[in-house]
N, C-alpha and C. Protein backbone atom coordinates (compact mmCIF):
# COMPACT_ATOMS: atom_id res chain seq x y z
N UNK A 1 112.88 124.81 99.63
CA UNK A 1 111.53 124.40 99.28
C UNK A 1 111.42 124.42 97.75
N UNK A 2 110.42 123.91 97.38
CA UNK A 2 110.55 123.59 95.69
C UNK A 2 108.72 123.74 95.37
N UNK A 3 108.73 124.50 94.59
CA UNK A 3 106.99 124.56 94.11
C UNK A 3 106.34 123.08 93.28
N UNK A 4 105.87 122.37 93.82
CA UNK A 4 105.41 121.37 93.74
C UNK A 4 103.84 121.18 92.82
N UNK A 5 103.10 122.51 93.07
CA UNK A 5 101.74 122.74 92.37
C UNK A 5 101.48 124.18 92.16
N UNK A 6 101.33 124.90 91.11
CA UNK A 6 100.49 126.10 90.99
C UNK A 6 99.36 126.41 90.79
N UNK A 7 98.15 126.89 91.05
CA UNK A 7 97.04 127.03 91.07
C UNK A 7 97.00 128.88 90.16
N UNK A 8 96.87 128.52 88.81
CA UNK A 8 97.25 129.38 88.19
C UNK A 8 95.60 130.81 88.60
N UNK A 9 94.92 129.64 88.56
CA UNK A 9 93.42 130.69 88.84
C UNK A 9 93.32 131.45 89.82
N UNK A 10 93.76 131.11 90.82
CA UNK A 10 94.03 131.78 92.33
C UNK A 10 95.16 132.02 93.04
N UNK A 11 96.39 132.03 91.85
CA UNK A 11 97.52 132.62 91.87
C UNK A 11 97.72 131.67 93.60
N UNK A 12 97.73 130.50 93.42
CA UNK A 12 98.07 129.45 94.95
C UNK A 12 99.61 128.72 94.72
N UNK A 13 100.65 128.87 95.38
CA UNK A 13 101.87 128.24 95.34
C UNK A 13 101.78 127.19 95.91
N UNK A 14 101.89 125.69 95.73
CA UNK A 14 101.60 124.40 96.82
C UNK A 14 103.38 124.38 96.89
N UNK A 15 104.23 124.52 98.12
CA UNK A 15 105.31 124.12 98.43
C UNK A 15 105.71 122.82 98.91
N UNK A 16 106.25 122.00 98.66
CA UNK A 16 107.12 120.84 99.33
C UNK A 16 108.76 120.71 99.21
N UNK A 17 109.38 119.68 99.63
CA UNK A 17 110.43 119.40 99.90
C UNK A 17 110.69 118.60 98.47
N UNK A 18 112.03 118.76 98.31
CA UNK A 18 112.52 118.22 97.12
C UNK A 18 113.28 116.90 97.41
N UNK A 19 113.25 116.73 98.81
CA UNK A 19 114.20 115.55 99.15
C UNK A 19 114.07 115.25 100.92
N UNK A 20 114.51 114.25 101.41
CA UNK A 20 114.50 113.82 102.99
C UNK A 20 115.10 115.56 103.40
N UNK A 21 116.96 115.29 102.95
CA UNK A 21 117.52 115.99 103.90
C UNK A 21 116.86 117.80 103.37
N UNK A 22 116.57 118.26 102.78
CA UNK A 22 116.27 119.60 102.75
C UNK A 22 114.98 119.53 103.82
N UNK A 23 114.12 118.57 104.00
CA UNK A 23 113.49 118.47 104.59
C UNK A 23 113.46 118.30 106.80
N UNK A 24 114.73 117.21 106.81
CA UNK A 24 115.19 117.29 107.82
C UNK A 24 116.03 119.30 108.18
N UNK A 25 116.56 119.51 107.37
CA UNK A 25 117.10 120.21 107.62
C UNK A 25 116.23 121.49 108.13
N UNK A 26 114.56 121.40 107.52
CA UNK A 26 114.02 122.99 107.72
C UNK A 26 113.20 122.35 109.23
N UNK A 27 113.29 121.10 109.45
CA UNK A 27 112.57 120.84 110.87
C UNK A 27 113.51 121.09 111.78
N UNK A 28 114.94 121.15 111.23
CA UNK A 28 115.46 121.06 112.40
C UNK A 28 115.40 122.41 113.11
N UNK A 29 115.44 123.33 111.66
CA UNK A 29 115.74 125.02 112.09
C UNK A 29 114.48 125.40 112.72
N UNK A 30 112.86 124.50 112.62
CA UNK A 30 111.95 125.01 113.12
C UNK A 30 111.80 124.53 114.45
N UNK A 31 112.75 123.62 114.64
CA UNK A 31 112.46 123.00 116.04
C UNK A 31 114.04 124.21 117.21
N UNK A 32 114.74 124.82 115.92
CA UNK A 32 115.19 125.98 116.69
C UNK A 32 114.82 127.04 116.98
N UNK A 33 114.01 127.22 116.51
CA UNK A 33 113.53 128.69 116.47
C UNK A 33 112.10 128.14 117.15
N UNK A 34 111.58 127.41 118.12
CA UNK A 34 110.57 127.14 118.64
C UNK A 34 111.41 127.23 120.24
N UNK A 35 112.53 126.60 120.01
CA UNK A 35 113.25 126.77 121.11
C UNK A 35 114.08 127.76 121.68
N UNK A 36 113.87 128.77 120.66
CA UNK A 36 115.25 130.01 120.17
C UNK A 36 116.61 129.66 121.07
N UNK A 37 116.77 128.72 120.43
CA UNK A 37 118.16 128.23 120.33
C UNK A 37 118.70 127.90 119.07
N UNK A 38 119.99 127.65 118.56
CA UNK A 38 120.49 127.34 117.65
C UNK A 38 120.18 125.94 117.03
N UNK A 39 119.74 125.79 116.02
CA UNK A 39 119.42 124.50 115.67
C UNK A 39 120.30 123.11 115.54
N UNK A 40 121.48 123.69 115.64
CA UNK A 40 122.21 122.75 116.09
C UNK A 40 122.35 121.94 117.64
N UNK A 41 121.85 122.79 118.13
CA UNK A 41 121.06 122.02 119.83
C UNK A 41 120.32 121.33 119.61
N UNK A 42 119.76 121.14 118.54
CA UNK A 42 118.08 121.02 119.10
C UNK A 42 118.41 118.87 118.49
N UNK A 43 120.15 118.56 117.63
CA UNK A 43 119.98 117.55 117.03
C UNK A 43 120.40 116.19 118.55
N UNK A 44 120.72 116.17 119.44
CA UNK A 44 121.31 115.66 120.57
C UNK A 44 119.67 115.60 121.35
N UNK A 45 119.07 116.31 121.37
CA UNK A 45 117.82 116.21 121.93
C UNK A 45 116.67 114.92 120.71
N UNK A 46 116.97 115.47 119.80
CA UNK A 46 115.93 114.25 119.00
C UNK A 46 116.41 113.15 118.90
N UNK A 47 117.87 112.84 118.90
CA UNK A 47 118.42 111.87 119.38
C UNK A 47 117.76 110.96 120.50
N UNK A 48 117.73 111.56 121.78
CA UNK A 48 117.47 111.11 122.92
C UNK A 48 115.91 110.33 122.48
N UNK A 49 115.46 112.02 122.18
CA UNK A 49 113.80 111.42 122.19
C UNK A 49 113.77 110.04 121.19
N UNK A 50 114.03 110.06 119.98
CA UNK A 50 113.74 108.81 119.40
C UNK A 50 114.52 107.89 119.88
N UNK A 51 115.18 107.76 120.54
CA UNK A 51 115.75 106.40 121.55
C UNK A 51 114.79 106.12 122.84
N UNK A 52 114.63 107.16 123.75
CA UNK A 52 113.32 106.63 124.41
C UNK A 52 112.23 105.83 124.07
N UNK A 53 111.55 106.65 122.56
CA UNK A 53 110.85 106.37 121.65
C UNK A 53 111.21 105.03 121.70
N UNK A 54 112.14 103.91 121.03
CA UNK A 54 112.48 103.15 120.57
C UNK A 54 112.09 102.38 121.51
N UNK A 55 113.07 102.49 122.95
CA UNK A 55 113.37 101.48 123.88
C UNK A 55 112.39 101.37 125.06
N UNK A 56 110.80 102.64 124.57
CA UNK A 56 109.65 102.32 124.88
C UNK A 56 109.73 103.00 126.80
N UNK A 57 110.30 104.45 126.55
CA UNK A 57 110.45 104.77 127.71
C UNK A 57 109.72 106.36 127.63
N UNK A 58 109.04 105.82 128.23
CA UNK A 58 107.62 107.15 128.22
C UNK A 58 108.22 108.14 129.49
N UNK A 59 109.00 107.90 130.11
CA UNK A 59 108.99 108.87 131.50
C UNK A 59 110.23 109.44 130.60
N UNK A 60 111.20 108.86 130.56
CA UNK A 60 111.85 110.55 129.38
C UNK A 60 111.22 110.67 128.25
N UNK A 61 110.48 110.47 127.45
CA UNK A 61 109.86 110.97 126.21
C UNK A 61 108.97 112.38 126.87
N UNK A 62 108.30 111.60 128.28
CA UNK A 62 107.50 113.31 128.92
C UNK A 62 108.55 113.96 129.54
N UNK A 63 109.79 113.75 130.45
CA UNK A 63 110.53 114.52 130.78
C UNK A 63 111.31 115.66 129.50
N UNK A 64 111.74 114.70 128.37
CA UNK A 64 112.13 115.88 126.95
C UNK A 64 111.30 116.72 126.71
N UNK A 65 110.09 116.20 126.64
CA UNK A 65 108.64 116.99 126.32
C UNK A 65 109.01 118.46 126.88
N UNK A 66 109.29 118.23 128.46
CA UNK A 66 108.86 119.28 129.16
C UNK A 66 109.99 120.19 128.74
N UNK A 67 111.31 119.67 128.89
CA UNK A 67 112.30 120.61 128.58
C UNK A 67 111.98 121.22 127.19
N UNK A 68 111.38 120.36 126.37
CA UNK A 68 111.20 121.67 125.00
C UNK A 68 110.44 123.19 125.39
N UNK A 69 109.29 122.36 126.34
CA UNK A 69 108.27 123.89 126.45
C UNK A 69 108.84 125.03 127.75
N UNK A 70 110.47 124.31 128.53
CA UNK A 70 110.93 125.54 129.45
C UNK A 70 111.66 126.37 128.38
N UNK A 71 111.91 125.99 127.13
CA UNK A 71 112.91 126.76 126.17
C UNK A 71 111.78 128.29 125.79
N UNK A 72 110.46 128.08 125.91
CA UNK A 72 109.69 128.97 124.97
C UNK A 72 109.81 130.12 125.88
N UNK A 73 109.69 131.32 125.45
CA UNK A 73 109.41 132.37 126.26
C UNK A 73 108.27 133.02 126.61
N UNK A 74 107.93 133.06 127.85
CA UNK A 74 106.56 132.83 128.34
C UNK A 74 105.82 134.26 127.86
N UNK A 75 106.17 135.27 127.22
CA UNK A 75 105.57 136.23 126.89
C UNK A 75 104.54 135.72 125.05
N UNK A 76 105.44 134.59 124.67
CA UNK A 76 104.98 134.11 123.38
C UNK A 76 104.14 132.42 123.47
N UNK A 77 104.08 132.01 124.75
CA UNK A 77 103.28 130.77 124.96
C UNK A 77 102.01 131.37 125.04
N UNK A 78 100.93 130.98 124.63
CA UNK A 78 99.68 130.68 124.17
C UNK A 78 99.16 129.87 125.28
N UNK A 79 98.76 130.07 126.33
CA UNK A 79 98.13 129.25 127.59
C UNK A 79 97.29 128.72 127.36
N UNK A 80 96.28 129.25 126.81
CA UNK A 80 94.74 128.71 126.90
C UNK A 80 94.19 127.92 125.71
N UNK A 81 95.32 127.21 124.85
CA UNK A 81 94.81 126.68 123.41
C UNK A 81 95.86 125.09 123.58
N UNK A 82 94.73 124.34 123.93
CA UNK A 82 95.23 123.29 123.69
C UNK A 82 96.29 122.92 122.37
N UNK A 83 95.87 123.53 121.15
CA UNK A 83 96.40 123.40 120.01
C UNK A 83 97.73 123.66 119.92
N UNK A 84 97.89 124.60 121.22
CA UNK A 84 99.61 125.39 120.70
C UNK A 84 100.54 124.37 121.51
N UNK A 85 99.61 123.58 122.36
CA UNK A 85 100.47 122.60 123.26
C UNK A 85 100.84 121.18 122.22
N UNK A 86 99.91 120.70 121.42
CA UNK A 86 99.31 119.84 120.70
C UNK A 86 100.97 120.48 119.37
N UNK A 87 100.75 121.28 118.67
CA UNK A 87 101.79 121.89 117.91
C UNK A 87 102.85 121.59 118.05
N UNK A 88 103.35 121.83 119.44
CA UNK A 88 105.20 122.12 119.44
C UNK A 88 104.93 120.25 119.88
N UNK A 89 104.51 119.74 120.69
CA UNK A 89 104.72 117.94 120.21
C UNK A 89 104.96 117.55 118.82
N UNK A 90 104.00 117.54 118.28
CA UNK A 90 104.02 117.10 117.01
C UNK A 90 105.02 117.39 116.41
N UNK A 91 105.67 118.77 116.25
CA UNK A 91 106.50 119.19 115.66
C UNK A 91 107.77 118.41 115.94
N UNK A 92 108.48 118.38 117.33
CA UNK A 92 108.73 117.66 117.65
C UNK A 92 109.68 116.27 117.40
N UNK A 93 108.06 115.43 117.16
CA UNK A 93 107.88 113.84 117.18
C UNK A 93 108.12 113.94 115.63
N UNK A 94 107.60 115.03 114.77
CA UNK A 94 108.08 114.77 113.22
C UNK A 94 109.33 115.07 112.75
N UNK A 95 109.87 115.83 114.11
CA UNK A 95 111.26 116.15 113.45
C UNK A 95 112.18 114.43 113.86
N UNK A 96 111.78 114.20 114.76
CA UNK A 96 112.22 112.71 115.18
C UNK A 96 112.58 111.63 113.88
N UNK A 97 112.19 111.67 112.77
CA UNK A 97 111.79 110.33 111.95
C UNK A 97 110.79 109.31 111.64
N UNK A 98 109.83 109.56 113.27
CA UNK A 98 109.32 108.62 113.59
C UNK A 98 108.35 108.68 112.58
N UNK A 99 107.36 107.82 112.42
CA UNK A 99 106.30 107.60 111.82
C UNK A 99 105.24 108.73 112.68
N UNK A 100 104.37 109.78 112.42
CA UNK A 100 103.76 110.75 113.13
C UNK A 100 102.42 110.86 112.47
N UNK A 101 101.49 110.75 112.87
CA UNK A 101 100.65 111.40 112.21
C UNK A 101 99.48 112.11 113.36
N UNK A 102 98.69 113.14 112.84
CA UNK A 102 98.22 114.06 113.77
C UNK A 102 96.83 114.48 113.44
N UNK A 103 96.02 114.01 114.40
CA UNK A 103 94.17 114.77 114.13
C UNK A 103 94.55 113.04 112.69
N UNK A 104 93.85 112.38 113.51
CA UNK A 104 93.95 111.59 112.71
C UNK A 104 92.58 110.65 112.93
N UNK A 105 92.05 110.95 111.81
CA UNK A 105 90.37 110.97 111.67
C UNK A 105 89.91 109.42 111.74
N UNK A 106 88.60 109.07 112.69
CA UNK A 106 88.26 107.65 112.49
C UNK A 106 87.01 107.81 112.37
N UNK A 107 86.38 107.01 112.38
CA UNK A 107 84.59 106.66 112.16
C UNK A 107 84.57 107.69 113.44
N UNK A 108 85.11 107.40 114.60
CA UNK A 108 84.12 107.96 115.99
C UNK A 108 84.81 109.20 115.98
N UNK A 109 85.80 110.00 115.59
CA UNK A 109 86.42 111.11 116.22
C UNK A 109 87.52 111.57 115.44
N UNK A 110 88.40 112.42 116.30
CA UNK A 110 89.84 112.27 115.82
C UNK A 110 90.91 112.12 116.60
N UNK A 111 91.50 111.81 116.65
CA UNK A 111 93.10 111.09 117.69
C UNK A 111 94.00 112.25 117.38
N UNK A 112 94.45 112.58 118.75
CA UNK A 112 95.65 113.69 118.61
C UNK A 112 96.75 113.48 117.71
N UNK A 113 97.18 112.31 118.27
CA UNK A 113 98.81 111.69 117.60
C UNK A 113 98.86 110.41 118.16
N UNK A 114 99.34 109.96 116.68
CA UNK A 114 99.55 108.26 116.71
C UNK A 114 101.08 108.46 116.25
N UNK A 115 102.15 107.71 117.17
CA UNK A 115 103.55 107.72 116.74
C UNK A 115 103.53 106.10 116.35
N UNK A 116 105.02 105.91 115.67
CA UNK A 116 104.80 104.32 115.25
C UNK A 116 106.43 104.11 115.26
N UNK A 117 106.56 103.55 115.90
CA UNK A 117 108.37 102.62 115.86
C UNK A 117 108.02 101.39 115.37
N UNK A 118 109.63 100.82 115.54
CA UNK A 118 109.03 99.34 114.59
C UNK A 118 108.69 98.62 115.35
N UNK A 119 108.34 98.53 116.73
CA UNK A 119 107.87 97.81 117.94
C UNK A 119 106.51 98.13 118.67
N UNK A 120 106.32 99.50 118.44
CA UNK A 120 105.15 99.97 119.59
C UNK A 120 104.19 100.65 118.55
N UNK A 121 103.05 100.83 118.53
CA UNK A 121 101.99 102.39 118.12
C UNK A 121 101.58 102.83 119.54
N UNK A 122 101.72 104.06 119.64
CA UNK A 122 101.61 105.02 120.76
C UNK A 122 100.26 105.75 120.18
N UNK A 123 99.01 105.17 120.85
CA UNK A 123 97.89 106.44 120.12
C UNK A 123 97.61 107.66 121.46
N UNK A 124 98.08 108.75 120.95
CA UNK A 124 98.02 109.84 122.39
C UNK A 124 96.59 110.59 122.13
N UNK A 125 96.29 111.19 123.25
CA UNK A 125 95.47 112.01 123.53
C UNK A 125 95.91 113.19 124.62
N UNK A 126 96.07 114.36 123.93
CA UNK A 126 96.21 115.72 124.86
C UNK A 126 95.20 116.12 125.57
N UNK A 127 95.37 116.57 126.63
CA UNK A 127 94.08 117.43 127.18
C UNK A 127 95.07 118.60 127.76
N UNK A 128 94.62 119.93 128.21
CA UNK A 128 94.63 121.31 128.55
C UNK A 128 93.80 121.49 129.65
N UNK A 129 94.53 121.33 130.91
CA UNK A 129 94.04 121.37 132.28
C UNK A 129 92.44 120.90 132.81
N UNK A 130 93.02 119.67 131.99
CA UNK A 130 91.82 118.76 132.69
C UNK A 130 92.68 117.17 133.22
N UNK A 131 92.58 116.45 132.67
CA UNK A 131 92.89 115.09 133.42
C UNK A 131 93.69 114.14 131.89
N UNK A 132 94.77 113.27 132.42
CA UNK A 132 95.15 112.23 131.66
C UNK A 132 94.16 111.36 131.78
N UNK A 133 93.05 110.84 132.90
CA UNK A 133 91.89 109.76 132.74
C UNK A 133 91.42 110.60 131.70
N UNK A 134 90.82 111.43 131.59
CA UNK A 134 90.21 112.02 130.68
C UNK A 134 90.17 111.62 129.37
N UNK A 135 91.41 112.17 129.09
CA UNK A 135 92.15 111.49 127.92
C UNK A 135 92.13 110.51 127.20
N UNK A 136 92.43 109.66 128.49
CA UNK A 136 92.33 108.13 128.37
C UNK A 136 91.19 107.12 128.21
N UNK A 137 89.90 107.98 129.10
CA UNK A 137 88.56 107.88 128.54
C UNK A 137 88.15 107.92 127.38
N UNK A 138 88.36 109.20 126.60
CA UNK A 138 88.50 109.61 125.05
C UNK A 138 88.49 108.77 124.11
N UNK A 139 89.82 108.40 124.55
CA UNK A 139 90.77 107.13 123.57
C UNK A 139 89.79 105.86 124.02
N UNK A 140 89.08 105.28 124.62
CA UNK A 140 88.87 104.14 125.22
C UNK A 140 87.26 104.33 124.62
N UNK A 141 86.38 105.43 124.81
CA UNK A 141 85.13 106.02 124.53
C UNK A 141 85.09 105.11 123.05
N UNK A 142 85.99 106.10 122.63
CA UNK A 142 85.86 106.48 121.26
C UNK A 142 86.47 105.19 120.24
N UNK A 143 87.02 104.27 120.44
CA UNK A 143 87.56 103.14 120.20
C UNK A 143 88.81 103.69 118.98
N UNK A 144 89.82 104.54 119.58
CA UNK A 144 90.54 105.02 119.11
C UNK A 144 91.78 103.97 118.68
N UNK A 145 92.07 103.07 119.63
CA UNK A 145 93.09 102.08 119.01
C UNK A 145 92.60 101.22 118.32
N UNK A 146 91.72 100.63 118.46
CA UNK A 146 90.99 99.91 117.19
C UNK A 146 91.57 99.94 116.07
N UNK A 147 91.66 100.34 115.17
CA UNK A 147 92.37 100.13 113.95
C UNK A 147 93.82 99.85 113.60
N UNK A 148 94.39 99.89 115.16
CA UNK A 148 95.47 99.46 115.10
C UNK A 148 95.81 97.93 115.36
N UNK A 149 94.50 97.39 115.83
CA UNK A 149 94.99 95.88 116.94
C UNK A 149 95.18 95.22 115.87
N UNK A 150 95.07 95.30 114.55
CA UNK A 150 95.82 94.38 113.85
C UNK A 150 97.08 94.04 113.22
N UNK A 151 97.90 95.73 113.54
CA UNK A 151 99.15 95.73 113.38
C UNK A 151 100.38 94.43 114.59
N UNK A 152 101.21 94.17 114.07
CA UNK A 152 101.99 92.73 114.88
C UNK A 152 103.18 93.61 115.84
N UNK A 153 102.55 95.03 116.15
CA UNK A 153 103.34 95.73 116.82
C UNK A 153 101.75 95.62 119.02
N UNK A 154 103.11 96.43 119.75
CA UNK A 154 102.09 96.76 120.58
C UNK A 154 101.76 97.71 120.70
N UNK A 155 100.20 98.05 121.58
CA UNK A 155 99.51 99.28 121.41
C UNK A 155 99.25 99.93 122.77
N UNK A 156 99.71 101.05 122.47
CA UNK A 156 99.36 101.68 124.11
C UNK A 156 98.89 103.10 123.62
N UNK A 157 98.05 103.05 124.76
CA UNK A 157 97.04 104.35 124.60
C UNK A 157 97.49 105.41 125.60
N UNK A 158 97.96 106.54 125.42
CA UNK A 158 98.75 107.53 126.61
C UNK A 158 97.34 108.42 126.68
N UNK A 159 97.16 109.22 127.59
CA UNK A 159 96.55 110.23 128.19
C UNK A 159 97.41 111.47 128.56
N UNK A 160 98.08 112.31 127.89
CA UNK A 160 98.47 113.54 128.16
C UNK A 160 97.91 114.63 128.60
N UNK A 161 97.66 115.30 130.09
CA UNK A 161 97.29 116.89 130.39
C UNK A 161 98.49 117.61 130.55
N UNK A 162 98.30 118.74 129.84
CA UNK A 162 99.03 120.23 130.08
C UNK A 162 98.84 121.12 130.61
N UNK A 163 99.28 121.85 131.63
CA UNK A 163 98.93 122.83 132.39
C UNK A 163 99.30 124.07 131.91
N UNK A 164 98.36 125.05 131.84
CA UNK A 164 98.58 126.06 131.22
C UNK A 164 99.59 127.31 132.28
N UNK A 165 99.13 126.70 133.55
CA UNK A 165 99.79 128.04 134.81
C UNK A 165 101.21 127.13 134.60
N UNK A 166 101.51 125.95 134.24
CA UNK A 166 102.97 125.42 134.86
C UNK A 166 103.69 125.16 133.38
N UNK A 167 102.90 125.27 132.41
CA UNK A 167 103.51 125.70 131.06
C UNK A 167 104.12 123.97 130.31
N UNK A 168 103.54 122.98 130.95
CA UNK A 168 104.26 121.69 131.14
C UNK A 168 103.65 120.19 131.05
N UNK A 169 103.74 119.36 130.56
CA UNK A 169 102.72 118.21 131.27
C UNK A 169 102.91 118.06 132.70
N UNK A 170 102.01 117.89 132.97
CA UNK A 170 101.68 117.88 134.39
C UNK A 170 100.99 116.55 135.14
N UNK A 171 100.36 115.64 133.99
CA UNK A 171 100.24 114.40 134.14
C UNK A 171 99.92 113.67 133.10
N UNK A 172 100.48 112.32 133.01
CA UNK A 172 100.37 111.43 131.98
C UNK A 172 99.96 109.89 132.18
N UNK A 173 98.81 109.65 131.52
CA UNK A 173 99.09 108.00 132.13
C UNK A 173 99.17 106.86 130.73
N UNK A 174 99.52 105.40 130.95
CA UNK A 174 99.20 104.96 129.84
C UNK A 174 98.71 103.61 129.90
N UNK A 175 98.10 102.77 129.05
CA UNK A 175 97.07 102.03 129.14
C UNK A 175 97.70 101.30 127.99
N UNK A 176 97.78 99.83 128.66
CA UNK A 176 98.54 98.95 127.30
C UNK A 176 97.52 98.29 127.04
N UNK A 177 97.23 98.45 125.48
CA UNK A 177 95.84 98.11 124.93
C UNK A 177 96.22 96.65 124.19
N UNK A 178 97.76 96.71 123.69
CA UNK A 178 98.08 95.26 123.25
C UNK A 178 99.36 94.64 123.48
N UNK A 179 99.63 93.88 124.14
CA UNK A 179 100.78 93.47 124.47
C UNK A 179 102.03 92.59 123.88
């Protein structure tokens, strides 16, 4: 890490990365130590995922999903906070390459996670033991893809629920908003 800003008045360190790979390199170790496995596991798995990613295959992108969250140990999973489910995705999808962005603010709301390949925008919505319609309502309510329909990519709107007793997604649906 490299000190990027000091905030001499309030003695504040702003940290960033000095480069891609120092950068790849501390996601990868955080995407090990989320998994407490060796971080060298964890590079064959992001592999996969950003090829699903790519070739626009949502049933292993949620099947990887799930295998990340059987790695955690259930004495340190956080059940009842959507956020901690919302977290280890993201984390994830940023260690991927992909284009990620997260709580991503519009006129009506905010969007969980918008991923971006050079073919698709994926705008997701999590929910925590309630419903993927739900979700998908949300996104649809709230005119969450909207700002995307002018990109020359396609747009699909996912609905993600997580179950807190099964530690897992538990259902997903998705809604092709542009074809």
């Amino acid at each position: 890490m490299t000190i990027k800003e000091w905030d001499e008045e309030f003695g504040v360190y702003t940290l960033g990365y000095p480069n891609k790979e120092v950068k790849l390199s501390m996601l990868q170790h955080l995407m090990g130590a989320f998994r407490h496995e060796y971080n060298s596991r964890s590079t064959p798995i992001v592999k996969k995922l950003t090829n699903a990613f790519k070739e626009g295959d949502l049933n292993e992108v949620l099947k990887i999903i799930n295998r990340l969250f059987k790695n955690i140990p259930s004495h340190i999973f956080i059940k009842d906070k959507e956020a901690y489910y919302h977290s280890i995705v993201y984390l994830a999808f940023h260690y991927l390459g992909q284009y990620i962005d997260a709580e991503v603010n519009t006129s009506d709301g905010r969007i969980d996670a918008v991923v971006q390949t050079e073919s698709h925008i994926y705008v997701i919505e999590f929910k925590l033991d309630k419903s993927a319609d739900l979700a998908l309502q949300q996104i649809q309510e709230k005119g969450y893809t909207d700002k995307y329909l002018d990109a020359d990519k396609k747009v699909l709107a996912i609905g993600v629920n997580f179950s807190s007793v099964e530690k897992r997604v538990v259902e997903w649906k998705v809604l092709a908003i542009k074809t």
